[in-house]
C-alpha atoms as a PDB file:
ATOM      1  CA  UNK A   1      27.962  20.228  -2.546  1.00  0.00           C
ATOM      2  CA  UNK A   2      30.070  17.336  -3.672  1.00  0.00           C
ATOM      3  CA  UNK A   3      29.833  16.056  -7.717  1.00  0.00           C
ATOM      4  CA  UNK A   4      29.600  12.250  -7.638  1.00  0.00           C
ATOM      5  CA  UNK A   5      30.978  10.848 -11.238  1.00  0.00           C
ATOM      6  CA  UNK A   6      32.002   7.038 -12.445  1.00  0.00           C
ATOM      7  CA  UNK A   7      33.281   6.028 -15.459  1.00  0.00           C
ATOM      8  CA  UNK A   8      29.585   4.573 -16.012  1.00  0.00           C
ATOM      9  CA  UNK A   9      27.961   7.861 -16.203  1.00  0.00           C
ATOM     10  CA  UNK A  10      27.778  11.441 -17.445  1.00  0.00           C
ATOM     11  CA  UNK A  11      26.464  14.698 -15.439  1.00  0.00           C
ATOM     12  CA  UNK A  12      23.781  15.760 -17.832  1.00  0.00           C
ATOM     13  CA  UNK A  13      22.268  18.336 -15.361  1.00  0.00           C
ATOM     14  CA  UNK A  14      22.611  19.509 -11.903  1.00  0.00           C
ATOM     15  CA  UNK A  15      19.341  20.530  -9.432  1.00  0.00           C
ATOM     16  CA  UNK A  16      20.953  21.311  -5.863  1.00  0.00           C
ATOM     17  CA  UNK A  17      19.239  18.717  -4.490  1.00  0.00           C
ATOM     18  CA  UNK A  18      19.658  16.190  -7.382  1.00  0.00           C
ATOM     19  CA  UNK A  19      21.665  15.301 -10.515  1.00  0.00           C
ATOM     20  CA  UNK A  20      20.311  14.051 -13.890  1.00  0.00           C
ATOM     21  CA  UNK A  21      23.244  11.838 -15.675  1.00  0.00           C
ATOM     22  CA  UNK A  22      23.158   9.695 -18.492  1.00  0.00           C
ATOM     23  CA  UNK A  23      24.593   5.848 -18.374  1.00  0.00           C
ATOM     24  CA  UNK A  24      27.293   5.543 -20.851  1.00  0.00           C
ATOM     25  CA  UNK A  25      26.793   2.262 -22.244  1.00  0.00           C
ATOM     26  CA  UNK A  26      22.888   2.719 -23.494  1.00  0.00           C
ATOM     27  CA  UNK A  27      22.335   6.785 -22.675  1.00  0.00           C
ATOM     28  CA  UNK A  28      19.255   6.085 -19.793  1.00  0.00           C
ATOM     29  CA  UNK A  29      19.114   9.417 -17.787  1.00  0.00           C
ATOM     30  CA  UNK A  30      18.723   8.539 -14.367  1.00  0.00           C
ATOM     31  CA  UNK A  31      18.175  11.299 -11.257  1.00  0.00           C
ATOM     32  CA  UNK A  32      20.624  10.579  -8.147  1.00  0.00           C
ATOM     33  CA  UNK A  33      20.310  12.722  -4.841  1.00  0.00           C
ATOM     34  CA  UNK A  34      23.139  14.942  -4.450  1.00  0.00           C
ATOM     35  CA  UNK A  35      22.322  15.023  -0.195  1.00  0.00           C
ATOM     36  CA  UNK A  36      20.278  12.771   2.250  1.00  0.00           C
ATOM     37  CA  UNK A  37      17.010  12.536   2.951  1.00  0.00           C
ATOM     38  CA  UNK A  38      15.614  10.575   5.627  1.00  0.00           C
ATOM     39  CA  UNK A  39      12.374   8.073   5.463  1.00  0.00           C
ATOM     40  CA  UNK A  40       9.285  10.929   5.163  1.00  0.00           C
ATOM     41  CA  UNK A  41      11.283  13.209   4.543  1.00  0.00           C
ATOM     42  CA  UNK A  42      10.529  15.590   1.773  1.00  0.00           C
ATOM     43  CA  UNK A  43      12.760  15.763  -1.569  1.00  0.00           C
ATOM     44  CA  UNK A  44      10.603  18.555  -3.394  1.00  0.00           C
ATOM     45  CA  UNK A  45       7.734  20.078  -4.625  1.00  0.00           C
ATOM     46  CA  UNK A  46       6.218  19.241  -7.819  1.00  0.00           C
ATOM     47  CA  UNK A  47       3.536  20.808 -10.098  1.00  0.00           C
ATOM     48  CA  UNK A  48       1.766  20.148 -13.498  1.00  0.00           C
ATOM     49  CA  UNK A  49       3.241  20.940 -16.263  1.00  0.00           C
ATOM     50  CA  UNK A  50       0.892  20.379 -18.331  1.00  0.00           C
ATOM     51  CA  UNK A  51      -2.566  17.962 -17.779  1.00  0.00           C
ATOM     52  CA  UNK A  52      -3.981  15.677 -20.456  1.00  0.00           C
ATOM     53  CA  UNK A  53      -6.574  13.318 -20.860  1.00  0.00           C
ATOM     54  CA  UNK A  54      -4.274  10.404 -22.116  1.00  0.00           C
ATOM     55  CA  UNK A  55      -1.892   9.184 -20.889  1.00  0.00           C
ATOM     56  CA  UNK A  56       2.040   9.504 -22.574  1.00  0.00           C
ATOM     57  CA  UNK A  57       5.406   7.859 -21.509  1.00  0.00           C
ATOM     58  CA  UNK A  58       6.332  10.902 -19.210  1.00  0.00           C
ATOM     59  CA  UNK A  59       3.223  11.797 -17.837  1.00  0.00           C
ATOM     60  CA  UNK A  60       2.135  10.695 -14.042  1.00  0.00           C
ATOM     61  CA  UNK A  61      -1.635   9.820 -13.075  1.00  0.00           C
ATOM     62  CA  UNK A  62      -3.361  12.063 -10.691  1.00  0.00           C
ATOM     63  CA  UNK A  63      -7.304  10.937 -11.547  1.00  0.00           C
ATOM     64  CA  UNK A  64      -9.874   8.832 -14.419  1.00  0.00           C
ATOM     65  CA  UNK A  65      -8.412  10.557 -17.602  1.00  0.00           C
ATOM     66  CA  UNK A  66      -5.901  12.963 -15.542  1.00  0.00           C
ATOM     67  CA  UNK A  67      -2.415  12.681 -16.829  1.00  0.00           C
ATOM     68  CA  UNK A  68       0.002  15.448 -15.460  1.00  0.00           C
ATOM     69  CA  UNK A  69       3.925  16.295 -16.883  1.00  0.00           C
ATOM     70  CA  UNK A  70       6.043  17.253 -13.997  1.00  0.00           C
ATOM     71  CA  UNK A  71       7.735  20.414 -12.870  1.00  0.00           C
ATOM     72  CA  UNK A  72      10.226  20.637 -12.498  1.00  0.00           C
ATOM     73  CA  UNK A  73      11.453  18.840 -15.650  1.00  0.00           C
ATOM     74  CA  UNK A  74      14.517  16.902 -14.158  1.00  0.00           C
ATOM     75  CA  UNK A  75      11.900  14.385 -11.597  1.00  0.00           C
ATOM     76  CA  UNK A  76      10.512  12.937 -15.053  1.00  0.00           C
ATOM     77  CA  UNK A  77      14.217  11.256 -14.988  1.00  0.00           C
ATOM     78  CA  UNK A  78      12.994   9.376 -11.676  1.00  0.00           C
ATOM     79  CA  UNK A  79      13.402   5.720 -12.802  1.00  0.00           C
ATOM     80  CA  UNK A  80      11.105   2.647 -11.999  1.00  0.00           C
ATOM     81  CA  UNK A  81      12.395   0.316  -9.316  1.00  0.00           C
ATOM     82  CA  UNK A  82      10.484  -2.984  -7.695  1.00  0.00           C
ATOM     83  CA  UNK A  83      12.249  -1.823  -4.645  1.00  0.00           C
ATOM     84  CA  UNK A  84      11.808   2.240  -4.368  1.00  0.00           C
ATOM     85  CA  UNK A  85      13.122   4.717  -2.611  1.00  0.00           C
ATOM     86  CA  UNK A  86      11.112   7.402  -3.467  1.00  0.00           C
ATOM     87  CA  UNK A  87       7.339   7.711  -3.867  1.00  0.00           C
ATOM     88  CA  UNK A  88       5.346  10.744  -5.736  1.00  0.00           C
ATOM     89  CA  UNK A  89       2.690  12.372  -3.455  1.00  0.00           C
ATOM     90  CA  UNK A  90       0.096  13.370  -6.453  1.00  0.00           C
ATOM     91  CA  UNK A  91      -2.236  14.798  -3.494  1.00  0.00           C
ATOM     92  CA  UNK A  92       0.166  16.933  -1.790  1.00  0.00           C
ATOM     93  CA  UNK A  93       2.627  17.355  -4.781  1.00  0.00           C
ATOM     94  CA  UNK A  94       5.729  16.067  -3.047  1.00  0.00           C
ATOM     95  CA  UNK A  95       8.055  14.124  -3.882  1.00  0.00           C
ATOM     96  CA  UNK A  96       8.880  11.912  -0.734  1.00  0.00           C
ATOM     97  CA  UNK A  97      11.741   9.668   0.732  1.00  0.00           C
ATOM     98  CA  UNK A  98      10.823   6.024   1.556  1.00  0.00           C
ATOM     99  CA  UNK A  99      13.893   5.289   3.312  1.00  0.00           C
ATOM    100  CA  UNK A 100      16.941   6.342   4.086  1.00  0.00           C
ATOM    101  CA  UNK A 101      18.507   8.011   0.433  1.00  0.00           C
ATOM    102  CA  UNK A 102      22.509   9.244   0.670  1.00  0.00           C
ATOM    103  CA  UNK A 103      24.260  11.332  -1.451  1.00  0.00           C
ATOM    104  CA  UNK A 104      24.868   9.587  -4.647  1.00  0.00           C
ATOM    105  CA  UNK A 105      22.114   7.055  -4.706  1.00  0.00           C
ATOM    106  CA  UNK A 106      20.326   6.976  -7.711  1.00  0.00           C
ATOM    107  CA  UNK A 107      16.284   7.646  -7.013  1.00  0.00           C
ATOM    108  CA  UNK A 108      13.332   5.817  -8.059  1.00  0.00           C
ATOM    109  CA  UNK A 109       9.938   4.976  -7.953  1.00  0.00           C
ATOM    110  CA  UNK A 110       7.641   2.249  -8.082  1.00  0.00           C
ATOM    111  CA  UNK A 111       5.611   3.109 -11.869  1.00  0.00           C
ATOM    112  CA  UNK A 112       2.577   1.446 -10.574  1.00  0.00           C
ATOM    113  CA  UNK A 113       2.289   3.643  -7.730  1.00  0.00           C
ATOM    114  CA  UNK A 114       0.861   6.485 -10.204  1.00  0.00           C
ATOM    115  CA  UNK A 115      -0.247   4.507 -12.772  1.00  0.00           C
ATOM    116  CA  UNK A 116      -3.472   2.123 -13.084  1.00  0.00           C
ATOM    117  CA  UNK A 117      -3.189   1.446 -16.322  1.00  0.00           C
ATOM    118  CA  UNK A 118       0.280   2.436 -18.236  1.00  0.00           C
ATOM    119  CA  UNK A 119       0.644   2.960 -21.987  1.00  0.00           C
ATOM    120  CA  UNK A 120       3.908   1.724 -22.383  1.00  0.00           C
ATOM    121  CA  UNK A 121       4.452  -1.404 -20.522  1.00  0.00           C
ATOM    122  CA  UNK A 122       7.861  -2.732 -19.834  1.00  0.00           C
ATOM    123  CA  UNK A 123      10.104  -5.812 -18.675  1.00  0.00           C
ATOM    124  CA  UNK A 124      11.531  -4.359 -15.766  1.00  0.00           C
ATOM    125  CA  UNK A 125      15.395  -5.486 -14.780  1.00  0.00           C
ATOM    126  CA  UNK A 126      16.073  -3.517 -11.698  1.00  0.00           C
ATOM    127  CA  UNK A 127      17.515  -6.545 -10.006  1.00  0.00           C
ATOM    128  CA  UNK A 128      15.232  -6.135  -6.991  1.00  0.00           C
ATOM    129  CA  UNK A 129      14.754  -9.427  -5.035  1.00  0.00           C
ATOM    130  CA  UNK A 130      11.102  -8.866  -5.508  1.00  0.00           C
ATOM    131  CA  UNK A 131      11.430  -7.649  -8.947  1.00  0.00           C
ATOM    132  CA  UNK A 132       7.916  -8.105 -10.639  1.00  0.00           C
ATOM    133  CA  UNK A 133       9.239  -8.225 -14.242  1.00  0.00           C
ATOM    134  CA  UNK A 134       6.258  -6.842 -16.152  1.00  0.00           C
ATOM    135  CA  UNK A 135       5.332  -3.485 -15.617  1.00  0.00           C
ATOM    136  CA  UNK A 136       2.020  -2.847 -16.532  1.00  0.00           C
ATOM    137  CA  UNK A 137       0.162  -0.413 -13.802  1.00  0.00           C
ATOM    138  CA  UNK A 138      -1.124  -1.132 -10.212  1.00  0.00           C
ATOM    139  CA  UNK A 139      -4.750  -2.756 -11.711  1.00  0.00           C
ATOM    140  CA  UNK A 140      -2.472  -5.533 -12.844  1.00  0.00           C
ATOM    141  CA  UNK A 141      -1.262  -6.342  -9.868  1.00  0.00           C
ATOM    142  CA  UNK A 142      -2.419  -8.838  -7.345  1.00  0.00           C
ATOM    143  CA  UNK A 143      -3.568  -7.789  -3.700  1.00  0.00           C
ATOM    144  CA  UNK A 144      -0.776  -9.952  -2.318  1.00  0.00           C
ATOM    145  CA  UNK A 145       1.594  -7.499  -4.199  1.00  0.00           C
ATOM    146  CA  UNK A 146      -0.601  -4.183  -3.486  1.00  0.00           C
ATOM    147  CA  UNK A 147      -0.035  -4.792   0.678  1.00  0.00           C
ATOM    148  CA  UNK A 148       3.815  -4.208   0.165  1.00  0.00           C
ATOM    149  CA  UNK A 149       4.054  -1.054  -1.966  1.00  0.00           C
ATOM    150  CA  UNK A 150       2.622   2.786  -1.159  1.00  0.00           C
ATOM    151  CA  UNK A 151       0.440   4.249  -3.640  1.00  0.00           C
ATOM    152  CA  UNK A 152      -1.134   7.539  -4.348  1.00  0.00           C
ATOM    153  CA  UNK A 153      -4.336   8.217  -3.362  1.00  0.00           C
ATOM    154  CA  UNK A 154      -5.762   8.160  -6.742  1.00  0.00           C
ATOM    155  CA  UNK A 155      -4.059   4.789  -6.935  1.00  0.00           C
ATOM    156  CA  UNK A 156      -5.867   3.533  -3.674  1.00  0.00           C
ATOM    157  CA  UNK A 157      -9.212   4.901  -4.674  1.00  0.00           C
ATOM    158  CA  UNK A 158      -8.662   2.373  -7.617  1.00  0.00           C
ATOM    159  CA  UNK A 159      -8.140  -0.723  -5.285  1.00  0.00           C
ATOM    160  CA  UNK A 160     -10.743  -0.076  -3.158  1.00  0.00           C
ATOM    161  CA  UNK A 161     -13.315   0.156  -6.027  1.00  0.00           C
ATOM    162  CA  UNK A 162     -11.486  -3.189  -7.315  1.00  0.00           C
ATOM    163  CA  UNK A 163     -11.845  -5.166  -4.205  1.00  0.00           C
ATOM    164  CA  UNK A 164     -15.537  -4.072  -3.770  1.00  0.00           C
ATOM    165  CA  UNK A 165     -16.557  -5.187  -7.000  1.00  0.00           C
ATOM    166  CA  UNK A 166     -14.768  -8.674  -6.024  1.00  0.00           C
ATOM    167  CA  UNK A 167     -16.955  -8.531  -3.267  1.00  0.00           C
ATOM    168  CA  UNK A 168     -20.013  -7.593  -4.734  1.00  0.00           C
END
């Protein structure tokens, strides 16, 4: 199993199939995949850690005032991205390629996919060409923007109860 370093980073942690480092210049950990993984393919199981009824900054939605910590520890370094590769499967607990990942690619999700309504918003900066800026959670975003992302079920349950009531 190779180690991938740069001057930009340090190896915090390894995982087999993943390593946590930390950027240099501000110390964000970040998780990059230490193998490939093809589109569907999947990257790990997950579990709760621990569930609560509000939400925190490392916590993941799974249901109305359901808010689980993941385990293993080292996804909760998964980092948001406009454009991810990743995506967290809160129904079957796996964590799951979008596309193609190689060795050395730093992983990431799309927040919003979990999360309806987050407690820490952000600016995001991920330099995606569809790069939303703010982060807020998936009942902030428009239906336009909803068609080009996957989302837990949880997430889609959401939608679906949002677009009827726009019906209704």
């Amino acid at each position: 199993m190779a180690i991938f370093t740069t001057p930009d980073y340090r190896i915090i942690s390894n995982h087999g199939i993943a390593e946590m480092r930390q950027k240099v210049s501000n110390e964000q950990n970040a998780l990059f995949a230490l193998q490939s993984f093809q589109p569907g393919e999947v990257i790990a199981e997950f579990w709760a850690g621990t569930i609560a009824a509000e939400p925190t900054y490392l916590t993941v939605q799974v249901d109305v005032g359901k808010h689980i910590t993941l385990q293993p520890e080292f996804l909760q370094y998964i980092n948001h991205s406009c454009d991810p590769n990743v995506f967290f499967d809160t129904t079957l607990m796996q964590l799951v390629a979008l596309r193609e990942l190689r060795a050395g690619d730093e992983m990431t999700f799309f927040y919003p996919s979990t999360e309806w309504k987050m407690t820490q918003s952000f600016n995001c900066y991920c330099g995606s060409s569809n790069c939303l800026g703010d982060i807020r959670g998936a009942s902030y975003l428009s239906d336009d923007v909803t068609k080009q992302y996957r989302f837990t079920d949880f997430i889609q349950q959401q939608l679906a109860k949002r677009a009827a009531r726009k019906v209704a």
